[in-house]
Protein backbone atom coordinates (compact mmCIF):
# COMPACT_ATOMS: atom_id res chain seq x y z
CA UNK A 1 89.62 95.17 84.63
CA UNK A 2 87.57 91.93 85.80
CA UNK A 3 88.26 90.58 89.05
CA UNK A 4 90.40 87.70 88.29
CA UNK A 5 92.89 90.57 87.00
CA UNK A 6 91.88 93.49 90.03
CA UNK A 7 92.59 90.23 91.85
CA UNK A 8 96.64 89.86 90.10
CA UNK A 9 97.48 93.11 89.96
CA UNK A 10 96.24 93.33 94.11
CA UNK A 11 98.88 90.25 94.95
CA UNK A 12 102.05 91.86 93.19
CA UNK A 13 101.06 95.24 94.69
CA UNK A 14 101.15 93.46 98.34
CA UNK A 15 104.01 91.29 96.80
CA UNK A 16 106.17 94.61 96.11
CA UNK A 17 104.61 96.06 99.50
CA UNK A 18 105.66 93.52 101.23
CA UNK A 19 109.74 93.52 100.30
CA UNK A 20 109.21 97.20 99.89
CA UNK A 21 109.96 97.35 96.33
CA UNK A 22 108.70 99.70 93.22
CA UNK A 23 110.68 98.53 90.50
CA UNK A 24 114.01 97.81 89.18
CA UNK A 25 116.17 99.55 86.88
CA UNK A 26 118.99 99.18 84.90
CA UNK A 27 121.24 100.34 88.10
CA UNK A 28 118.78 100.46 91.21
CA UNK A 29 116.22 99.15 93.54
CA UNK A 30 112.90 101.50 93.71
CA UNK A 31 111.60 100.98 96.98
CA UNK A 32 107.76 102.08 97.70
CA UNK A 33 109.10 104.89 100.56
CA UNK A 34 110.93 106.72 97.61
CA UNK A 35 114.41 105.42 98.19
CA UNK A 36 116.42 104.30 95.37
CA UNK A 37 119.34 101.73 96.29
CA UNK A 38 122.64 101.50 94.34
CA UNK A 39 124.79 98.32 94.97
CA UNK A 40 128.08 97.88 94.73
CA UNK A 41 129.59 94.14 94.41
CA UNK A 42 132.80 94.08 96.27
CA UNK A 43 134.64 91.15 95.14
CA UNK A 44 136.29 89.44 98.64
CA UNK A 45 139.60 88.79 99.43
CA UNK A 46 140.82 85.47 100.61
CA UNK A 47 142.59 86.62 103.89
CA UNK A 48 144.05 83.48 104.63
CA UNK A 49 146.69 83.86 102.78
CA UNK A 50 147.30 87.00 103.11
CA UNK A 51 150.17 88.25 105.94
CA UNK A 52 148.98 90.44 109.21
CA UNK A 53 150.26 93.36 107.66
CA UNK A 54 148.26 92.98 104.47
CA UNK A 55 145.24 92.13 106.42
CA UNK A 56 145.92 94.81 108.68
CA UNK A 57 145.97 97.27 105.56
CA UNK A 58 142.59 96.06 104.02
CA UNK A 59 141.05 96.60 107.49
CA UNK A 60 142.46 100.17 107.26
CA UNK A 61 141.08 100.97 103.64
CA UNK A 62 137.78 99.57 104.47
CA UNK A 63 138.00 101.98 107.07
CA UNK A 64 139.09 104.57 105.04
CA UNK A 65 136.36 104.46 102.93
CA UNK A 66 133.82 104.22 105.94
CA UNK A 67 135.12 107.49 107.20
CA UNK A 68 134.75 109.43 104.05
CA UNK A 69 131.20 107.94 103.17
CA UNK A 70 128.93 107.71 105.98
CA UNK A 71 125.85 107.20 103.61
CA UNK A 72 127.56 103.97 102.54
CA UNK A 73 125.36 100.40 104.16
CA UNK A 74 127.18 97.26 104.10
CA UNK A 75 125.29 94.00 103.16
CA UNK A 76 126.83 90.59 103.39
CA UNK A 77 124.80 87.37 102.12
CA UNK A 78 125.32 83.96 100.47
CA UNK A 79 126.38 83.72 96.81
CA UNK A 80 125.71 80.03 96.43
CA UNK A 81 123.41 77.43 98.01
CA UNK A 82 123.43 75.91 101.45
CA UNK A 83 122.79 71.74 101.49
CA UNK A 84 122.93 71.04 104.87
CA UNK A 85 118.87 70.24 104.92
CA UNK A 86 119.46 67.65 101.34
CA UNK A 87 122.73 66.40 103.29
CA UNK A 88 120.48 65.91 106.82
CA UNK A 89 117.62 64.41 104.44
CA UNK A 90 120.10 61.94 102.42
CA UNK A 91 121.25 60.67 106.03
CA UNK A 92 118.03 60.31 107.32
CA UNK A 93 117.06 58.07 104.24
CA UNK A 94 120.68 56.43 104.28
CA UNK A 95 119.28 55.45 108.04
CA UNK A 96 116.25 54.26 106.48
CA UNK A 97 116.92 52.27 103.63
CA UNK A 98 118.11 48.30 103.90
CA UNK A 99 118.65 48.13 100.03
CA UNK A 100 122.43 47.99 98.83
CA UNK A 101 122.16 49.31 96.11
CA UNK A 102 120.29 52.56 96.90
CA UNK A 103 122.28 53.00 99.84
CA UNK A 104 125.74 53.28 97.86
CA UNK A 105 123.84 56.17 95.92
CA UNK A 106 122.51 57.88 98.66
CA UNK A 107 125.92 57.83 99.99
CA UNK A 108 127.39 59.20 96.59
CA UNK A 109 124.67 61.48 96.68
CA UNK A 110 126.00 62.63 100.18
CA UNK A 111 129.56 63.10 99.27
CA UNK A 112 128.68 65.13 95.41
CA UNK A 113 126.63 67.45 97.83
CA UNK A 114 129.91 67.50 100.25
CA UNK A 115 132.61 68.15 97.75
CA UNK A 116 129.93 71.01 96.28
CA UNK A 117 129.97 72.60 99.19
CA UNK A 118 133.82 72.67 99.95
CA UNK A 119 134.09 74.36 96.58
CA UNK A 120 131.69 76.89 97.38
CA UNK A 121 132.55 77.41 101.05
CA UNK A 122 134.14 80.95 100.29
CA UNK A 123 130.83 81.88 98.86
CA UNK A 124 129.75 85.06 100.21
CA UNK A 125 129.23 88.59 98.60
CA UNK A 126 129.71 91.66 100.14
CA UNK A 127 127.73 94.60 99.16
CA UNK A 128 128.33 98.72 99.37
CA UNK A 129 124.31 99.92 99.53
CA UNK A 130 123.99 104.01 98.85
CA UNK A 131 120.26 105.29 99.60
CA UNK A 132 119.63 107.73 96.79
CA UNK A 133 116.50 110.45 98.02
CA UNK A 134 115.53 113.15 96.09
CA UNK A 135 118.58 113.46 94.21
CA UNK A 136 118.76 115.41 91.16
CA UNK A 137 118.93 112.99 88.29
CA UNK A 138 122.05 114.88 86.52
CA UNK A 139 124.17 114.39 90.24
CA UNK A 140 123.34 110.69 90.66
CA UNK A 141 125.90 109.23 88.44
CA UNK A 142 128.55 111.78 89.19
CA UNK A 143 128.33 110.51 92.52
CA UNK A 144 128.33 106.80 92.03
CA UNK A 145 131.11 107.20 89.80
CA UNK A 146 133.00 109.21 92.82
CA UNK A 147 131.77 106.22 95.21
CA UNK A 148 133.17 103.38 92.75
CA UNK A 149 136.23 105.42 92.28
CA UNK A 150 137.06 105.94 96.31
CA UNK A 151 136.12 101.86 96.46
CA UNK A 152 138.91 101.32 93.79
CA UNK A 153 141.22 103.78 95.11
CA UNK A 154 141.41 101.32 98.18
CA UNK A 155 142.05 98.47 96.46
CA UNK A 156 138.76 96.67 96.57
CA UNK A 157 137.68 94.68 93.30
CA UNK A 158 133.84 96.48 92.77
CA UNK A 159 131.11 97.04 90.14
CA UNK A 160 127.83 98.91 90.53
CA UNK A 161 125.09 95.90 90.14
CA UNK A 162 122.72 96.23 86.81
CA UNK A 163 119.72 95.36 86.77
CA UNK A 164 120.18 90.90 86.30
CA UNK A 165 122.54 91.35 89.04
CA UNK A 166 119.54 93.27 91.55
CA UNK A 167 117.24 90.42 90.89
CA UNK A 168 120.22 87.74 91.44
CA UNK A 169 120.66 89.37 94.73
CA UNK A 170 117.03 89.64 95.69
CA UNK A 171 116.68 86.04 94.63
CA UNK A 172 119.29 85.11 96.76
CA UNK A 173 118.34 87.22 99.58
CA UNK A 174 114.40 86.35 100.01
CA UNK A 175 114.27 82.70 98.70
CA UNK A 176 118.14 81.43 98.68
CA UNK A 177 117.82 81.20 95.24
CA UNK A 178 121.31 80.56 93.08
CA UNK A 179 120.99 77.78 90.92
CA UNK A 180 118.93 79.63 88.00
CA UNK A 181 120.78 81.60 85.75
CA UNK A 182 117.93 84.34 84.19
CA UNK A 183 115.39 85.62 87.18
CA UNK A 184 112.29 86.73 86.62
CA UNK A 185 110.32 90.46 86.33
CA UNK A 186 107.08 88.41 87.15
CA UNK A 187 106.67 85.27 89.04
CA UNK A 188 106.31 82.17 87.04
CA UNK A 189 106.89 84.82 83.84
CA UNK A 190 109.12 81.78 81.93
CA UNK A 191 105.96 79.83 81.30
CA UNK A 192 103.84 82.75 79.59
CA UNK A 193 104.23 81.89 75.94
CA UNK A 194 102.69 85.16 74.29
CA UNK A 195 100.33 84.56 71.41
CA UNK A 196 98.40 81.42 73.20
């Protein structure tokens, strides 16, 4: 190796070190301590129109499921993109700007990003996490089967994540990413073209 690639391979080893991450797979996270995270995508539930006593039942089958798997983590983050800095920046140059004409299309601009964000208000994905150490590789996915089962049992809408949906919610998660459709193994990988 010459230095420029000792010098690569050093930044996405402190990269991975530094979200605590090995590798992906088809069905898991690798962290660097040895843990292997499964994720289940729970699907939410618009409670607003559901009645007390319907509400009061999902409460009592998440809890259900709580009680029965303690290893289970809960994770709860953004599925689409927050514009509240472009909507503060549009009004700050709508503030700005004595033109007309640019002002009616900052103010468009302002109410696309609004109605974007009223269709994406409900936005959120909820995650099951199960820490998988030192389990034998013939048990694991007896036992995520028996997970996703219990989750369905209870009437919650799930799917273990594969391996596009893991980067989608590491995207998400470390750099509010949503708006690309195909993430990346390697940083900046889409503009290697091989042969060149």
């Amino acid at each position: 190796m010459n230095k420029t690639e000792k010098k690569n391979a050093k930044q996405i080893r402190y990269t991975r070190q530094l979200i605590n991450t090995k590798a992906v797979t088809d069905y898991s996270l690798m962290t660097i301590r040895g843990n292997e995270l499964v994720y289940f995508i729970i699907k939410p539930t618009n409670i607003s129109v559901l009645s007390e006593e319907s509400i009061s039942a999902r409460i009592y089958a998440l809890m259900t499921v709580l009680k029965g798997m303690t290893e289970l983590e809960l994770l709860c983050l953004n599925s689409r993109e927050n514009f509240e800095d472009n909507k503060q920046f549009l009004r700050t140059r709508l503030d700005q700007e004595s033109n007309p004409a640019v002002r009616r299309l900052l103010e468009q601009d302002l109410t696309q990003l609004d109605r974007m964000q009223v269709q994406m208000a409900t936005a959120r994905e909820f995650l099951v996490v199960i820490r998988l150490q030192n389990e034998k590789q013939s048990e694991i996915f007896p036992y995520l089967n028996r997970i996703e089962k219990t989750l369905r049992e209870q009437g919650f809408s799930t799917k273990r994540a594969g391996k596009e949906d893991i980067k989608r919610i590491l995207a998400i998660y470390f750099e509010q990413n949503v708006s690309t459709d195909e993430f990346e193994d390697y940083d900046g990988e889409r503009w290697v073209v091989l042969g060149e």
